[in-house]
Protein backbone atom coordinates (compact mmCIF):
# COMPACT_ATOMS: atom_id res chain seq x y z
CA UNK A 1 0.00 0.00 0.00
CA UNK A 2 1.80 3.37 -1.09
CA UNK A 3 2.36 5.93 1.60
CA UNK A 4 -0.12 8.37 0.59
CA UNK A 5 -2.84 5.81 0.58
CA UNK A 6 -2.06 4.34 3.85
CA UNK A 7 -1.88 8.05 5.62
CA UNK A 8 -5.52 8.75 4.24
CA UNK A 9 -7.11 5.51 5.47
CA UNK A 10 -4.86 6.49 8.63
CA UNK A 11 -6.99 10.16 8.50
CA UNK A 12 -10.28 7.87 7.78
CA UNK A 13 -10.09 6.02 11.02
CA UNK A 14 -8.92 8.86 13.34
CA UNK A 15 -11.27 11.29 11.64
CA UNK A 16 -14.20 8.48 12.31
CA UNK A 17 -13.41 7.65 15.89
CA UNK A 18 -13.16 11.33 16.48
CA UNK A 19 -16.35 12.18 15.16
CA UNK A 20 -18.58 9.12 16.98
CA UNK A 21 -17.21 9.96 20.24
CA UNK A 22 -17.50 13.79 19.81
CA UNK A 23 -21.23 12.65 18.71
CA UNK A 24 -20.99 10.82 21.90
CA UNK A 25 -19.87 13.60 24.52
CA UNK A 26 -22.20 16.49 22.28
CA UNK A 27 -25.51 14.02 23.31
CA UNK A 28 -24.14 13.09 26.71
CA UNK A 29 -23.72 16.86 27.42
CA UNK A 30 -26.95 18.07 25.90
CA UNK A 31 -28.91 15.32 27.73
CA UNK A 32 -27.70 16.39 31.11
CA UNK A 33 -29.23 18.98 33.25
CA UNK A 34 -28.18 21.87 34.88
CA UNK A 35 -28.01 21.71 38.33
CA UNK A 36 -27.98 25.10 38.87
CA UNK A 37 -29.01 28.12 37.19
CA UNK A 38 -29.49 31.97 37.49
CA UNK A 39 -31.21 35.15 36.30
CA UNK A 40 -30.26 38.75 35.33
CA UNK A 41 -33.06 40.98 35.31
CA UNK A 42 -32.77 44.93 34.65
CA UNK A 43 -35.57 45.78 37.47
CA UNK A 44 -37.72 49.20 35.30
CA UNK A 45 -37.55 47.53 31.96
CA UNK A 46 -39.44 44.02 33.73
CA UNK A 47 -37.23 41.96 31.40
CA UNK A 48 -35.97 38.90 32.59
CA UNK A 49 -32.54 37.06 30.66
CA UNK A 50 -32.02 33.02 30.72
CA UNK A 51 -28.24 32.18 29.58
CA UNK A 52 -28.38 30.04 26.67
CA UNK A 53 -29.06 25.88 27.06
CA UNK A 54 -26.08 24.98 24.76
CA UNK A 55 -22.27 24.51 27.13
CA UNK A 56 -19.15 25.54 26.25
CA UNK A 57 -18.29 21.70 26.49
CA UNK A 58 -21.30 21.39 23.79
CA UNK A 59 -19.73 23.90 21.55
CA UNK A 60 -16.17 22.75 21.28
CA UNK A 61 -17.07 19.23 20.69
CA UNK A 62 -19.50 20.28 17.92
CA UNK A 63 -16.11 21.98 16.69
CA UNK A 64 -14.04 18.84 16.99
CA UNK A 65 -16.77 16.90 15.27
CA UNK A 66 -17.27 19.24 12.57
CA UNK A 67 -13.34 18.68 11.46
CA UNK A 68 -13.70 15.29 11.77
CA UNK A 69 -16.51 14.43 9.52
CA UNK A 70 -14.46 17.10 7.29
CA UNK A 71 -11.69 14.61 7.68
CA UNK A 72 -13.88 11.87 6.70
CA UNK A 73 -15.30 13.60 3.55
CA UNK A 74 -11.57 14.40 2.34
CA UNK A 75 -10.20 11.32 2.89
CA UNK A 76 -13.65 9.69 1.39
CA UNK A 77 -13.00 11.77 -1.63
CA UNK A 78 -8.92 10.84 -2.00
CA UNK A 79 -9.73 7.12 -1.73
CA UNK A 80 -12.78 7.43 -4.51
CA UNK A 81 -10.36 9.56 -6.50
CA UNK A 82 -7.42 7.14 -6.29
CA UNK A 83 -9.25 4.50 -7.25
CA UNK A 84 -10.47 6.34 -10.19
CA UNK A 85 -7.08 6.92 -11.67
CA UNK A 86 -5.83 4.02 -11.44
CA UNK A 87 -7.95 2.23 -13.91
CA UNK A 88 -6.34 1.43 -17.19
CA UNK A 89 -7.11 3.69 -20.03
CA UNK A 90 -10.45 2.65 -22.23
CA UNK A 91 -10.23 1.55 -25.82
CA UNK A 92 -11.88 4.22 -27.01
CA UNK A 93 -8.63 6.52 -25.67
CA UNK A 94 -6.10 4.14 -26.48
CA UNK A 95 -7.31 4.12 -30.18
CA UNK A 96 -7.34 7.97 -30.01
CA UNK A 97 -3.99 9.04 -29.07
CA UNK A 98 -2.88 6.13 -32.07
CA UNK A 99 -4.53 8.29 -34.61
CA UNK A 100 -3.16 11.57 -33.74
């Protein structure tokens, strides 16, 4: 197996494992409830604020994941390219570059 090839399917696997357990930690930590909680309030407007739902955790796993399924669709694309090329030439090309 050349080098490039074997770094890609290298990228393939990390990229996957990456991306199911980042899957894993972004449900585990949306799933989860707060145990706590507060609230801001500005007392003549009668406005009340709630900090958002979504963890900073939450956020820089959906990061992570986000590289790794971009990982996965690269190295997806190299592998279904590579195989492409490496085909040997059709008939119908072989004849044409005789009669030039």
């Amino acid at each position: 197996m050349p080098l490039a090839r074997r770094l890609v399917v290298i990228l393939l696997m990390a990229s996957s494992l990456v991306a199911v357990v980042g899957l894993g930690v972004i449900a585990v930590d949306l799933t989860t409830p707060a145990t706590f909680g507060w609230f801001a309030y500005q007392p003549l407007a009668h406005a009340s604020f709630v900090p958002g739902a979504v963890s900073t955790t939450a956020l820089v796993w959906s990061l992570v994941t986000g590289a790794a399924l971009l990982g996965i669709g690269f190295a997806i694309g190299w592998l279904v390219g590579a195989r492409g090329s490496s085909r040997p030439a059709s008939r119908t090309s072989e004849r044409a570059r005789r009669d030039r």
